[in-house]
Protein backbone atom coordinates (compact mmCIF):
# COMPACT_ATOMS: atom_id res chain seq x y z
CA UNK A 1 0.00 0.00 0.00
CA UNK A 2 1.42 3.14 -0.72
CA UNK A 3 1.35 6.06 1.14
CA UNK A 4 -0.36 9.03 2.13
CA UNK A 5 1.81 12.07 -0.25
CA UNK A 6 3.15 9.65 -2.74
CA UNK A 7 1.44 9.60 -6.16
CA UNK A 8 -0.17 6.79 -7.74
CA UNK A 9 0.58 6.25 -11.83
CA UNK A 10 -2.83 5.43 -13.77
CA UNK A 11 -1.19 3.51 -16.30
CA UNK A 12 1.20 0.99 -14.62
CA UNK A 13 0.48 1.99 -10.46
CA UNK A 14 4.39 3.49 -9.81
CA UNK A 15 4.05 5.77 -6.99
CA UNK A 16 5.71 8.92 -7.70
CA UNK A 17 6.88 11.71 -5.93
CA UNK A 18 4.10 14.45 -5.00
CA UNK A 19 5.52 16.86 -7.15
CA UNK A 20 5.88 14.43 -10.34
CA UNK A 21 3.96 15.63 -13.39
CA UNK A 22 4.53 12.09 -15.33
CA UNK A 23 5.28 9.03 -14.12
CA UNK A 24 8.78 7.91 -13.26
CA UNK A 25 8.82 4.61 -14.48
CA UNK A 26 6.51 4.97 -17.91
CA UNK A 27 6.14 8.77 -18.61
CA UNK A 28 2.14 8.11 -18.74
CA UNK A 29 0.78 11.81 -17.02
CA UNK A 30 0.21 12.06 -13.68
CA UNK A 31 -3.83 13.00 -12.66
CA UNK A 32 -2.56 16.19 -10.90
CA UNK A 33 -0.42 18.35 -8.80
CA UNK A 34 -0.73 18.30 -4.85
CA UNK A 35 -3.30 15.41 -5.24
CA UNK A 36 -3.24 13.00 -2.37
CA UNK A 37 -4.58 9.95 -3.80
CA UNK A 38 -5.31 6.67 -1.51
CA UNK A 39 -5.41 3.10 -2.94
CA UNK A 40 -9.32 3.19 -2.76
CA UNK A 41 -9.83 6.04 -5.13
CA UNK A 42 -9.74 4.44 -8.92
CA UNK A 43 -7.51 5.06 -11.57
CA UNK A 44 -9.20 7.61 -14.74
CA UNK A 45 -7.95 8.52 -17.95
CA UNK A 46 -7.02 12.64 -17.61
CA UNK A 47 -6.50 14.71 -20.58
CA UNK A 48 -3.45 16.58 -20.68
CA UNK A 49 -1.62 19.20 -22.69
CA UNK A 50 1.83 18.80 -23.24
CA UNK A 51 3.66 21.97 -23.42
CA UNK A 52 7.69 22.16 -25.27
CA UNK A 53 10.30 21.33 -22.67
CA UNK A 54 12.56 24.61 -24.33
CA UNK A 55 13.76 26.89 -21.68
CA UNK A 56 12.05 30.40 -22.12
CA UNK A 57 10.32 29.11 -25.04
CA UNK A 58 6.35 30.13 -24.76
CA UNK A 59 3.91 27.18 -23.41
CA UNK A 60 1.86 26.14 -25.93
CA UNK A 61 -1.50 24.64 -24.81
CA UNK A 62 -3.40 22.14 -27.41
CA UNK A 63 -5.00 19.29 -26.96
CA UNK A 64 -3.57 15.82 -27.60
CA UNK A 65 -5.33 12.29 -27.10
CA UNK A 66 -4.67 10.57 -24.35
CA UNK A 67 -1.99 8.08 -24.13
CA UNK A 68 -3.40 4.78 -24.02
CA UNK A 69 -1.57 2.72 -20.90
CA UNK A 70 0.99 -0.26 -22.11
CA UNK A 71 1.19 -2.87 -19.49
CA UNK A 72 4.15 -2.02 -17.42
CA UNK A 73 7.24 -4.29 -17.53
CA UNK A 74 9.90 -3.77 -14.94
CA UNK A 75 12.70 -2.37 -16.53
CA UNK A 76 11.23 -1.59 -20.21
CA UNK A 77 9.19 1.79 -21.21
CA UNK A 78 9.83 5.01 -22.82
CA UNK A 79 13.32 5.99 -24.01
CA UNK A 80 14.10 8.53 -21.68
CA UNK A 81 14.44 11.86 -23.29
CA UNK A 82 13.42 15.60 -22.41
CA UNK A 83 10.90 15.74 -19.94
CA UNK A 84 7.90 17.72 -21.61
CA UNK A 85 6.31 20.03 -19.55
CA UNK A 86 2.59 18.72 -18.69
CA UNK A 87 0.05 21.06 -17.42
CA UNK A 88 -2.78 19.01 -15.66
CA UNK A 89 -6.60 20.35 -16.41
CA UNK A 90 -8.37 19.01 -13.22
CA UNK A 91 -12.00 17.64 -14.46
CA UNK A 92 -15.35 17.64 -12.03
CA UNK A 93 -15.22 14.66 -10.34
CA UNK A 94 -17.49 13.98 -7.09
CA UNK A 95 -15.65 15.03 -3.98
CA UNK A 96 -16.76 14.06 -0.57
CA UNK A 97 -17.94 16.73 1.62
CA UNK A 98 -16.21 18.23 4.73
CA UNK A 99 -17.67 15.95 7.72
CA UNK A 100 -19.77 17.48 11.09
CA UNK A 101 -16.62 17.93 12.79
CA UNK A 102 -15.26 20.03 10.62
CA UNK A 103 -18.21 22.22 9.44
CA UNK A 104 -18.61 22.71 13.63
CA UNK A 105 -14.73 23.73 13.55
CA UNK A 106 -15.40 26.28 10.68
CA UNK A 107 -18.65 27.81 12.25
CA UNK A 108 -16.35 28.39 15.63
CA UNK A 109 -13.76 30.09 13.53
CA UNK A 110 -16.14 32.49 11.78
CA UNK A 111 -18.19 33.20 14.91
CA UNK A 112 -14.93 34.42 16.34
CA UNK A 113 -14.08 36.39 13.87
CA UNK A 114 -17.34 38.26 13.47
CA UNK A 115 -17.62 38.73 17.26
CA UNK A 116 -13.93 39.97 17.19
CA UNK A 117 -14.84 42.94 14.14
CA UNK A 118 -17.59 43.92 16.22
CA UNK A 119 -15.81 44.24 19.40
CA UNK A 120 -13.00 46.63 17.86
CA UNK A 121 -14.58 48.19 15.05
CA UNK A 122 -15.27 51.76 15.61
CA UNK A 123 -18.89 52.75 16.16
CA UNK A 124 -20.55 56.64 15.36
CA UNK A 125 -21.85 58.42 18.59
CA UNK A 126 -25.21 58.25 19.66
CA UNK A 127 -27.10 61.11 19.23
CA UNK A 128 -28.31 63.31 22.14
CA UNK A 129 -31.72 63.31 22.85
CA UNK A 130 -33.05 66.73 21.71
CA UNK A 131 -34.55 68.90 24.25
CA UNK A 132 -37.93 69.96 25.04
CA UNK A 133 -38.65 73.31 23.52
CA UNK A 134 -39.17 75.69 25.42
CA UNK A 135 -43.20 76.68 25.97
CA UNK A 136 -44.35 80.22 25.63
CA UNK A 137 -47.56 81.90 26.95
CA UNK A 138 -50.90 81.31 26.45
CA UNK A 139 -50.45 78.01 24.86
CA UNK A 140 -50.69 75.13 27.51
CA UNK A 141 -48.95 71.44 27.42
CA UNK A 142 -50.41 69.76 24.72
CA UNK A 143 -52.78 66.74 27.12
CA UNK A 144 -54.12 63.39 26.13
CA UNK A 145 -57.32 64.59 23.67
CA UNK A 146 -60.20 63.74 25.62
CA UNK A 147 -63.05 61.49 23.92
CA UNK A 148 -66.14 63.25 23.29
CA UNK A 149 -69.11 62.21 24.98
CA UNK A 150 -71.93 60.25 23.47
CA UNK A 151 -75.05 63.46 22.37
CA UNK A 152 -78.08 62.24 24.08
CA UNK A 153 -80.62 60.32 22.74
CA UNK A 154 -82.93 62.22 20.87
CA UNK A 155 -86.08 62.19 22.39
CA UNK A 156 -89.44 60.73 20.35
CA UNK A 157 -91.81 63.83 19.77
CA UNK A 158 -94.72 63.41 22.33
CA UNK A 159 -97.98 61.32 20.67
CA UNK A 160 -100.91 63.14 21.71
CA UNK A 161 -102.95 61.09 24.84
CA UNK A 162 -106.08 59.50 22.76
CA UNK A 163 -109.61 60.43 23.93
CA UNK A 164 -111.46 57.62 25.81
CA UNK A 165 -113.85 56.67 23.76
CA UNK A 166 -117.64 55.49 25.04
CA UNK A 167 -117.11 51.43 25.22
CA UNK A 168 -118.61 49.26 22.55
CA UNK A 169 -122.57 48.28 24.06
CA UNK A 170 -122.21 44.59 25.79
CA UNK A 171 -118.31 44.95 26.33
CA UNK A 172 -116.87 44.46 30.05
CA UNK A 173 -117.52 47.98 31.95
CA UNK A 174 -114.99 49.36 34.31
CA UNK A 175 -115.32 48.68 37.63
CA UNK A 176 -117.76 50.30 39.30
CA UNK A 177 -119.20 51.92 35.65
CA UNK A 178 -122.82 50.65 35.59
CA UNK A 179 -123.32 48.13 32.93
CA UNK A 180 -125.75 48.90 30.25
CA UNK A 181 -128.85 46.69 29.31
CA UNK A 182 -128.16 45.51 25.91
CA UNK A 183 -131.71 43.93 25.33
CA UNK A 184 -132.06 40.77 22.95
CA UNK A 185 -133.54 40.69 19.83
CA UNK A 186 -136.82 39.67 19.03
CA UNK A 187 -137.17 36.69 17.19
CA UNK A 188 -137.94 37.11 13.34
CA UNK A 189 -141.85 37.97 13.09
CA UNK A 190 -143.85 35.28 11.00
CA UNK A 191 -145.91 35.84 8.12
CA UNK A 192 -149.02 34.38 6.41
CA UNK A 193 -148.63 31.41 4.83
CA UNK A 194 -150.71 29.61 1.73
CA UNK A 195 -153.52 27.90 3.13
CA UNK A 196 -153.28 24.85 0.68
CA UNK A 197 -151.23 21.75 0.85
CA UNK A 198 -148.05 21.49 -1.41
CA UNK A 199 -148.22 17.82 -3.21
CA UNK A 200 -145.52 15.68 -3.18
CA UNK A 201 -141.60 15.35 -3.40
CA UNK A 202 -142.01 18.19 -6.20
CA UNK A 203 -143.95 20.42 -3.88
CA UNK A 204 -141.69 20.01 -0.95
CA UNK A 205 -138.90 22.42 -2.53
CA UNK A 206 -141.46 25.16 -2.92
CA UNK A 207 -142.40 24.48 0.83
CA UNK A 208 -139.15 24.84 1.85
CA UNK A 209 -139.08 28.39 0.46
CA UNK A 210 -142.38 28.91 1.93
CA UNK A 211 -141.25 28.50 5.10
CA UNK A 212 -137.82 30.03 5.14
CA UNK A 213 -140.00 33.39 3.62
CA UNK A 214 -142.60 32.80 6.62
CA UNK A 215 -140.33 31.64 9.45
CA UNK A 216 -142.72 29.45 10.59
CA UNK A 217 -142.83 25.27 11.28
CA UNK A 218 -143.72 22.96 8.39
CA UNK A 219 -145.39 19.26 8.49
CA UNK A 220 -144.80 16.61 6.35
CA UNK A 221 -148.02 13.91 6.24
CA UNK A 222 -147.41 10.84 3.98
CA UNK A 223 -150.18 8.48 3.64
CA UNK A 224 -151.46 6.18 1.09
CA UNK A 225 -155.34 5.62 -0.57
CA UNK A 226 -155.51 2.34 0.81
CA UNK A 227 -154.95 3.11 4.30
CA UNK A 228 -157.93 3.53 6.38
CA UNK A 229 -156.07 5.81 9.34
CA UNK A 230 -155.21 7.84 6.51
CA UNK A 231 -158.65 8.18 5.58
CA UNK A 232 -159.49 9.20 8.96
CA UNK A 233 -156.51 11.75 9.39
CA UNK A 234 -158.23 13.62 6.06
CA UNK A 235 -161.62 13.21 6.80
CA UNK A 236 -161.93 13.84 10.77
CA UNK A 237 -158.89 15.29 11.71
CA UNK A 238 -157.40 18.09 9.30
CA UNK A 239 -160.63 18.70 8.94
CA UNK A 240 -161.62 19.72 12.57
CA UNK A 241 -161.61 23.43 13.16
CA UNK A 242 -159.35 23.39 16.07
CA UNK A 243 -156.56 21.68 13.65
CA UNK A 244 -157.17 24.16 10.54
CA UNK A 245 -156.26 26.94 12.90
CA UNK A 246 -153.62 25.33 14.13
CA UNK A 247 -152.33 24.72 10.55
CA UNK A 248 -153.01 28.35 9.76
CA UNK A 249 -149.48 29.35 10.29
CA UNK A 250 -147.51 26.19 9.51
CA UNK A 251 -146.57 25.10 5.93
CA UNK A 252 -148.06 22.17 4.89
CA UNK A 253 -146.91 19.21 2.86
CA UNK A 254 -148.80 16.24 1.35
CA UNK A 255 -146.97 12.80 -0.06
CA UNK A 256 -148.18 9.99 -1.39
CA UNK A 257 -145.28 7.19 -1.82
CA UNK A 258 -147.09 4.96 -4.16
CA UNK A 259 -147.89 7.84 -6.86
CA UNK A 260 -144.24 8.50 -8.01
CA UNK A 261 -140.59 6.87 -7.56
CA UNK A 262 -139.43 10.50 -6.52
CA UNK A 263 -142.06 9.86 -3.65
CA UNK A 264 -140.86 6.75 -2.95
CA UNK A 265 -137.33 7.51 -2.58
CA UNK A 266 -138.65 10.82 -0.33
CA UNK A 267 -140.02 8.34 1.92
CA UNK A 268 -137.01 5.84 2.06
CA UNK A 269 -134.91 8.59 2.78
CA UNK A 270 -136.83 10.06 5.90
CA UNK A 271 -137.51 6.65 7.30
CA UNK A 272 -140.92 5.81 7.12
CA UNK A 273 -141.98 2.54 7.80
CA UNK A 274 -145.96 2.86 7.99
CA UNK A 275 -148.90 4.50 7.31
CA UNK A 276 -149.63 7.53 8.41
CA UNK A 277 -146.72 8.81 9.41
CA UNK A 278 -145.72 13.04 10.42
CA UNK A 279 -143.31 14.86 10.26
CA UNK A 280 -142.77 18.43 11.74
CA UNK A 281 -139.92 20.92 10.94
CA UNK A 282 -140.07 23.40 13.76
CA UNK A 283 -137.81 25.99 11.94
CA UNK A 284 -136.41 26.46 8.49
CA UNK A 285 -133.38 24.61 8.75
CA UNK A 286 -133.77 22.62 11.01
CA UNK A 287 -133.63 18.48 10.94
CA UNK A 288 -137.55 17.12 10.62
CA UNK A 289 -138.89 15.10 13.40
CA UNK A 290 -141.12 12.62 13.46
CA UNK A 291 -144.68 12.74 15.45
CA UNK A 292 -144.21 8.96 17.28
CA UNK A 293 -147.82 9.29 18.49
CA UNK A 294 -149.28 10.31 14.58
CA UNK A 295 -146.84 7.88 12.96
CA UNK A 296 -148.02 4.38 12.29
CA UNK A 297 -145.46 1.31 12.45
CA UNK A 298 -146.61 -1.70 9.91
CA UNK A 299 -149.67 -2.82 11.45
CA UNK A 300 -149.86 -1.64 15.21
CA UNK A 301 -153.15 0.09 15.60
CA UNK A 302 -153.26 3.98 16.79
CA UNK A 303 -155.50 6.51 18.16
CA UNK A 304 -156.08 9.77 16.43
CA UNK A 305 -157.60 12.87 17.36
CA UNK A 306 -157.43 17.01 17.02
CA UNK A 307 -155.81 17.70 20.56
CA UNK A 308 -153.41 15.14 20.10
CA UNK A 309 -152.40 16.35 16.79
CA UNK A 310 -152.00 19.94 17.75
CA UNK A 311 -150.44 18.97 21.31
CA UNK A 312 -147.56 16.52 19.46
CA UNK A 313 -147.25 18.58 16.73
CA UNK A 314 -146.12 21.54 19.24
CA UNK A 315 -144.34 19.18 21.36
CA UNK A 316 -141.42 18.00 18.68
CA UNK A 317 -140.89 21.97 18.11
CA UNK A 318 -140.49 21.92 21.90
CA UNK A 319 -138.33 19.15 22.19
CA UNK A 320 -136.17 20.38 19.40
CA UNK A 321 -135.14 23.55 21.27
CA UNK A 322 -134.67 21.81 24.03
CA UNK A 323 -132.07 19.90 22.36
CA UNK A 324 -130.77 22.73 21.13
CA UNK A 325 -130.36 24.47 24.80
CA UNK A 326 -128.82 21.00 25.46
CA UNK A 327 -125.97 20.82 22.98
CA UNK A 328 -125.68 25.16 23.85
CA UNK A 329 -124.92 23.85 27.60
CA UNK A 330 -122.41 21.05 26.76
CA UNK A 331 -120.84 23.25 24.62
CA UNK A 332 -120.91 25.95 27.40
CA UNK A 333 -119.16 23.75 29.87
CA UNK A 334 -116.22 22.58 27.16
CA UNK A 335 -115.46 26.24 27.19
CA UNK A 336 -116.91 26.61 22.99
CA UNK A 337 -118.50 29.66 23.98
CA UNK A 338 -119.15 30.71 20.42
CA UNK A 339 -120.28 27.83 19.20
CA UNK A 340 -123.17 27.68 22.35
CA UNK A 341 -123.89 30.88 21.61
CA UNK A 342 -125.21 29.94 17.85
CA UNK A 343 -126.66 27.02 19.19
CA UNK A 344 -128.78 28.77 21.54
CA UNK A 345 -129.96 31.62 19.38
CA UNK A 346 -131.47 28.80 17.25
CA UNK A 347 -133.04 27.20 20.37
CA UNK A 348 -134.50 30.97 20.70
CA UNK A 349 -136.00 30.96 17.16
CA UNK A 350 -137.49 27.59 16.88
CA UNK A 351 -139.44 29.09 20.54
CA UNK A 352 -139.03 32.43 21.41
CA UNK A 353 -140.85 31.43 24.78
CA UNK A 354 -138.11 28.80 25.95
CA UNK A 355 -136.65 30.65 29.24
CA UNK A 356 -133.86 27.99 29.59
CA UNK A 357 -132.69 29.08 26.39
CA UNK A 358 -132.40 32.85 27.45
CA UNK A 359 -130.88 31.81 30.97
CA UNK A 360 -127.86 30.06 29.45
CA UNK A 361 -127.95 32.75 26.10
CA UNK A 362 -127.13 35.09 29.37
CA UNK A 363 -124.55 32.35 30.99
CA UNK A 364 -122.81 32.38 27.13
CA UNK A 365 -122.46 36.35 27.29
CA UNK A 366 -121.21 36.77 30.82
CA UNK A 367 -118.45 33.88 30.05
CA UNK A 368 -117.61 36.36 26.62
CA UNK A 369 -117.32 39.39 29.10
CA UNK A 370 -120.32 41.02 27.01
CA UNK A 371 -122.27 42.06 30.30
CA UNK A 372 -124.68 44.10 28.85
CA UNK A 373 -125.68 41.48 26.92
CA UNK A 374 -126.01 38.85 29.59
CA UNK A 375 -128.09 41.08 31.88
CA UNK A 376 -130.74 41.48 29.10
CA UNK A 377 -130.94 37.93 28.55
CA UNK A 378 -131.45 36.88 31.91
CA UNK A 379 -133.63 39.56 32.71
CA UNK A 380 -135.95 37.83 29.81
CA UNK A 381 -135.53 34.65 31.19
CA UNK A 382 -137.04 36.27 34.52
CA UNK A 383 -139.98 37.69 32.13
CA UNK A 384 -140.80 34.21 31.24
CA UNK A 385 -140.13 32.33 34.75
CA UNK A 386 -140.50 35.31 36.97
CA UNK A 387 -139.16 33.08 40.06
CA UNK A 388 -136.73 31.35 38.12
CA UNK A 389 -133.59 31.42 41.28
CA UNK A 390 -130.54 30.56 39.27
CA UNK A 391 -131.62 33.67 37.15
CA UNK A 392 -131.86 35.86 40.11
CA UNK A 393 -128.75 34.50 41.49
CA UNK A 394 -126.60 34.86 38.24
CA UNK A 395 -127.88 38.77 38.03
CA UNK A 396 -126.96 39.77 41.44
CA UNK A 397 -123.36 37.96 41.12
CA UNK A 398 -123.22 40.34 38.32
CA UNK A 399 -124.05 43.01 39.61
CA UNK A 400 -122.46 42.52 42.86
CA UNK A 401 -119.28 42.25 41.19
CA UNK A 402 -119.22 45.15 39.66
CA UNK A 403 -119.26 47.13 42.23
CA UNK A 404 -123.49 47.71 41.82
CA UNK A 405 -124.58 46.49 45.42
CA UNK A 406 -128.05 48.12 45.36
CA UNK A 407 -128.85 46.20 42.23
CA UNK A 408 -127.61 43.10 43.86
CA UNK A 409 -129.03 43.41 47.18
CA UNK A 410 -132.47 43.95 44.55
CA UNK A 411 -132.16 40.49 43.09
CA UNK A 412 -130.79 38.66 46.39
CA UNK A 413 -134.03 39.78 47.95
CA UNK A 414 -135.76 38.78 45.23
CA UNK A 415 -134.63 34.73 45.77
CA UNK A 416 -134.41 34.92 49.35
CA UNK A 417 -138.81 35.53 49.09
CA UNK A 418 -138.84 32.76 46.27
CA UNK A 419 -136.68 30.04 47.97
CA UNK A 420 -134.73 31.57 51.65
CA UNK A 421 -133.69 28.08 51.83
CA UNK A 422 -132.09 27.60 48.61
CA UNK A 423 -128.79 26.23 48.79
CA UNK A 424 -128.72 26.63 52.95
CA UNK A 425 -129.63 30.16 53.32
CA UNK A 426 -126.39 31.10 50.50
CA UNK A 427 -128.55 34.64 49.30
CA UNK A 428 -129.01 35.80 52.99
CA UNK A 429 -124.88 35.48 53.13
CA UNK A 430 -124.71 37.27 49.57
CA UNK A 431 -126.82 39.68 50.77
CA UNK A 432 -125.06 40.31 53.86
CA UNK A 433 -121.88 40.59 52.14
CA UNK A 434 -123.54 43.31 49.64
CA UNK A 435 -124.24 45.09 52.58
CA UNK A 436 -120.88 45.16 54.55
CA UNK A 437 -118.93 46.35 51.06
CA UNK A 438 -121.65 49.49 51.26
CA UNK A 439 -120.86 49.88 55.23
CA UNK A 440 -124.21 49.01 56.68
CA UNK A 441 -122.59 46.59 59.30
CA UNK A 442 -125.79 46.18 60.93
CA UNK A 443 -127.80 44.69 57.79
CA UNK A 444 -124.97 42.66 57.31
CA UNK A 445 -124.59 41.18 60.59
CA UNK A 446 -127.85 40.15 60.95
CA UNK A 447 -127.80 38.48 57.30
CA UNK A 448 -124.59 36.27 58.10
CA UNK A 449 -126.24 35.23 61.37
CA UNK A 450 -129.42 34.36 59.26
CA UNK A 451 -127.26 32.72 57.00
CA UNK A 452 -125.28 30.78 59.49
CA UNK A 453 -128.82 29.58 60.87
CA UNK A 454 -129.88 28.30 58.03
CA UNK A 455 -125.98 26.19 57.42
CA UNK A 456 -123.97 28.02 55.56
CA UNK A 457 -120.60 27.72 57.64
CA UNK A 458 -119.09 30.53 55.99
CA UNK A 459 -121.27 33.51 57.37
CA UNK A 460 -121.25 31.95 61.11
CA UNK A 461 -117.55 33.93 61.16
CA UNK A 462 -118.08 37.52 62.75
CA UNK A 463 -118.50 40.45 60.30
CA UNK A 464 -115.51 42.49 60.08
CA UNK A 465 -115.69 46.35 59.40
């Protein structure tokens, strides 16, 4: 192995001295000057340019080929001769890099030498800080400018204060503002009707305008030829004189099943099952009812006569606006106050005379706040059952609470003469409370102990002032 400083021929491996430019032993170029070359690094061919060995003569540069290597034989090469000069053209070649030692080594080095330039070189002075200049009268320090504050809110022009205006009739007074009567309507008048019968399933149409235009009840009759009540219903009954005024202000319809299909299918459709068989329609509108005791079913025998006609034939108008006031009520207590309301007003025009339908007409408008309303519908309910106590009572409640205790000490007084028992002496204690709120203590101390005589628990308690 040779060493480290000797260099390495290419061609036949002589090492040479470091400062050879061709080999010693076969003139083949050397790779380079001052190239320390190890055993591990390969040989390469190097292009050279062989310059005239003359002394002071000018170097010449021009490329030649290279010299292909002869295998080297101890003792035989070259004839030795003049050396020529050979100027070596070092070609890129991969190089390793300098290792982490070393590249820490060189950082050192240049860290020193920057520190040391800034230590010694020379620096400019710092400038002085200028003074303050010197202030002169009236001007003042300049101060930190001071934010403005927020203007205040504009404020909204003033709306003028509305005028109270009179409150709509039946709508809840103020306290203590009497309520005003708002009294119900009468019921649509009646007028005459055609004192003829309308025929048939044809005729019934024009009955049905008949009575809308009238406002009055209309009967159906169907009957056959055959059928012997029938025969007595037109001979002995219709006939009477009672039953023609009766039938004086009702509309009046006539069928016959077996004349016509349209008949037929008239009578299917309104369930009739024998002959005779009646029908009223106590308003227009309204669903038709039939007359059980004036209808006949198959062949069961039944007994006709004038009163009985007239009193059934009123009767199913009754009981129809009695159902009516019934499904008013149950709508009442489910809290539909509008739809009781309707119900009841037809109630009131299929019979203007039916008090329970005014009482709970009155009940519906106190529950809708329209006061007014209620107290002229319960006073009409009083008109047609003048002792009627839950209509007394409901008034002076009323009354009572708004602020009105004459009026309510009026209609307490009223039920305590019709029924001082009523619900264990309860009007004496309303009464006696009516009469503390006004300040007659006396009055209403010896109402609570009337009260408390009769059972009501309540008014046995001693009347504060």
């Amino acid at each position: 192995m040779r060493q480290w400083g000797r260099m390495r021929c290419p061609a036949c491996g002589e090492g040479n001295s470091d400062k050879a430019v061709v080999c010693e032993l076969c003139q083949a170029p050397l790779r380079g000057w001052h190239t320390a070359v190890s055993e591990e690094r390969g040989p390469g061919p190097t292009p050279a340019v062989v310059v005239p060995a003359a002394v002071g003569a000018p170097v010449a540069r021009k490329p030649t080929a290279p010299i292909e290597p002869t295998p080297a034989t101890p003792g035989v090469g070259a004839p030795r001769g003049p050396r020529p000069a050979v100027l070596y053209i070092p070609q890129p070649s991969v190089q390793r890099g300098p290792g982490a030692l070393g590249v820490l080594l060189v950082l050192l080095a240049l860290g020193g030498g920057v520190a040391a330039a800034y230590r010694y070189w020379p620096r400019p002075a710092e400038p002085k800080a200028p003074s303050a200049p010197a202030m002169k009268a009236p001007f003042a320090p300049a101060t930190k400018a001071a934010v403005p504050a927020k203007p205040p809110p504009t404020a909204l022009p003033a709306q003028p204060v509305p005028k109270p205006q009179p409150s709509p009739v039946g709508t809840e007074p103020a306290p203590n503002q009497p309520i005003v009567e708002v009294k119900p309507s009468e019921p649509r008048g009646t007028r005459s009707v055609s004192s003829s019968w309308f025929e048939d399933a044809e005729g019934l149409g024009r009955a049905k305008k008949e009575q809308e235009y009238a406002n009055v009840p209309m009967i159906i009759y169907f009957r056959v030829d055959w059928c012997p009540y029938c025969r007595r219903m037109d001979q002995d009954i219709i006939t009477s004189s009672s039953v023609r005024e009766f039938l004086a202000n009702v509309v009046k319809v006539r069928v016959n099943p077996e004349s016509s299909p349209d008949n037929a299918e008239l009578a299917r459709g309104m369930g009739v099952s024998g002959y005779p068989s009646v029908y009223v329609v106590p308003r227009p509108g309204s669903t038709p009812e039939k007359i059980q005791s004036l209808s006949r079913k198959a062949d069961e025998p039944i007994e006709l006569s004038a009163e009985k006609f007239i009193s059934s034939a009123k009767a199913a108008g009754i009981r129809q606006a009695q159902n009516q006031v019934v499904d008013g009520f149950d709508k009442l207590n489910r809290g539909d106050t509008a739809g009781a309301r309707a119900d009841l007003d037809r109630a009131i025009e299929t019979n203007p005379r039916n008090a329970d339908a005014y009482f709970w007409r009155g009940e519906a408008d106190a529950k809708a706040g329209e006061l007014g309303k209620a107290v002229g519908n319960l006073k009409r309910a009083l008109e047609l059952d003048p002792d009627r106590k839950d209509a007394l009572f409901a008034l002076a409640n009323i009354y009572g609470g708004n602020g009105e205790y004459d009026e309510a000490i009026k209609y307490l007084t009223r039920a305590i003469r019709v029924a001082p028992d009523y619900a264990q002496g309860t009007a004496f204690a309303q009464r006696g409370q009516s009469y503390k709120m006004k300040g007659d203590m006396d009055a209403a101390k010896a109402d609570f102990a009337e009260a408390c005589k009769r059972g009501t628990a309540s008014a046995c308690i001693p009347a504060q002032p």
